[in-house]
Protein backbone atom coordinates (compact mmCIF):
# COMPACT_ATOMS: atom_id res chain seq x y z
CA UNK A 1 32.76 42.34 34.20
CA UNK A 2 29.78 40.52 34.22
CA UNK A 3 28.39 39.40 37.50
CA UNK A 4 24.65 37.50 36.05
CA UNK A 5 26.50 35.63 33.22
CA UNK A 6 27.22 32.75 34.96
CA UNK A 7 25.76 29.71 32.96
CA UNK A 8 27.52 28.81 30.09
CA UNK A 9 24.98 29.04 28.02
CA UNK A 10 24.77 32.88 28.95
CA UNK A 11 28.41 33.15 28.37
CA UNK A 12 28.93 31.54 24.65
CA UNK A 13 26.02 34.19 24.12
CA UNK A 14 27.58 37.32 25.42
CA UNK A 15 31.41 36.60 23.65
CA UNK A 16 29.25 35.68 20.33
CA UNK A 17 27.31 39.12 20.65
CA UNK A 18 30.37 41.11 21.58
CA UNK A 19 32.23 39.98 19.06
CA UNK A 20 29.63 40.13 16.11
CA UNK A 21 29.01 43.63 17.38
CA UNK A 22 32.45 44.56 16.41
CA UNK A 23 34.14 44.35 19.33
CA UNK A 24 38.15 42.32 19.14
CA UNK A 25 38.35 40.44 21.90
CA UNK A 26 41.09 38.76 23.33
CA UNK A 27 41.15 35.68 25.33
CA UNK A 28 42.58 37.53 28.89
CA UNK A 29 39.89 40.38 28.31
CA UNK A 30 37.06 37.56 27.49
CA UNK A 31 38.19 35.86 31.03
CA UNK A 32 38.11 39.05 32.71
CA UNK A 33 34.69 40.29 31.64
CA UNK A 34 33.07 36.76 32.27
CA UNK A 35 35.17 36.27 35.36
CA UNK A 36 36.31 32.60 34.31
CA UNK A 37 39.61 31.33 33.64
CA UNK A 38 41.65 31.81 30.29
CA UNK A 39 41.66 27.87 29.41
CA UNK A 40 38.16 28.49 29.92
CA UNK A 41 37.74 31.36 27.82
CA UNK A 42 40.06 29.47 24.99
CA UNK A 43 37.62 26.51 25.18
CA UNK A 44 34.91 28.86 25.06
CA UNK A 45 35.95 30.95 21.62
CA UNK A 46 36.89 27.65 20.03
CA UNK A 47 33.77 25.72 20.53
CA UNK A 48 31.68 28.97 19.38
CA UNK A 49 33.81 29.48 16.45
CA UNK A 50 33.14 25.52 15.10
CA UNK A 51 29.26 27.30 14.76
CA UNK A 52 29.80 31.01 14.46
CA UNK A 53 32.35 33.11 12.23
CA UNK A 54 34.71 34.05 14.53
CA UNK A 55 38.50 33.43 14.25
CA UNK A 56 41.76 34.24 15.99
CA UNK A 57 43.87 36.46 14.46
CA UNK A 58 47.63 36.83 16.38
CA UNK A 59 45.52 36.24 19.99
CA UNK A 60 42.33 38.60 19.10
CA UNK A 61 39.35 37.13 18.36
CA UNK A 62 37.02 38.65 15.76
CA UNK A 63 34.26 38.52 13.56
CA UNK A 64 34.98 36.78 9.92
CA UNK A 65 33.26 38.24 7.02
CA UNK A 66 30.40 36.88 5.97
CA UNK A 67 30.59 34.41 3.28
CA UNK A 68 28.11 34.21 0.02
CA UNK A 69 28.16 30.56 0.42
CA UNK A 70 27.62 29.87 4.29
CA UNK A 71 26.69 27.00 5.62
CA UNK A 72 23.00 27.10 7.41
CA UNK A 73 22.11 26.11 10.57
């Protein structure tokens, strides 16, 4: 749980770092630690994944392998 992420900015940042630090998240356990709903936390993972690689995999969300040809931002 995470009481001081409350802006959404704040949020995208924390599931981003969590989940490029290894972690599997899924969608319940993202709503839980950012105390926000699970359409909320959906919304959330799919926006960040249009940007970051991140994917769902059978309802956990992880970190894709890096790719020789990524895009840049």
């Amino acid at each position: 749980m995470q009481d001081d992420l409350t802006s959404p900015t704040e949020r995208v940042a924390a599931a981003v770092y969590w989940l490029c630090t290894g972690q599997a998240l899924t969608v319940a356990e993202l709503a839980q630690r950012l105390q926000m709903s699970p359409r909320g936390a959906r919304y959330l993972l799919n926006r960040a994944a249009l940007v970051a690689p991140i994917y769902d995999e059978n309802g956990v969300w992880r970190l894709a392998e890096p790719l020789d040809d990524a895009r840049q931002l």
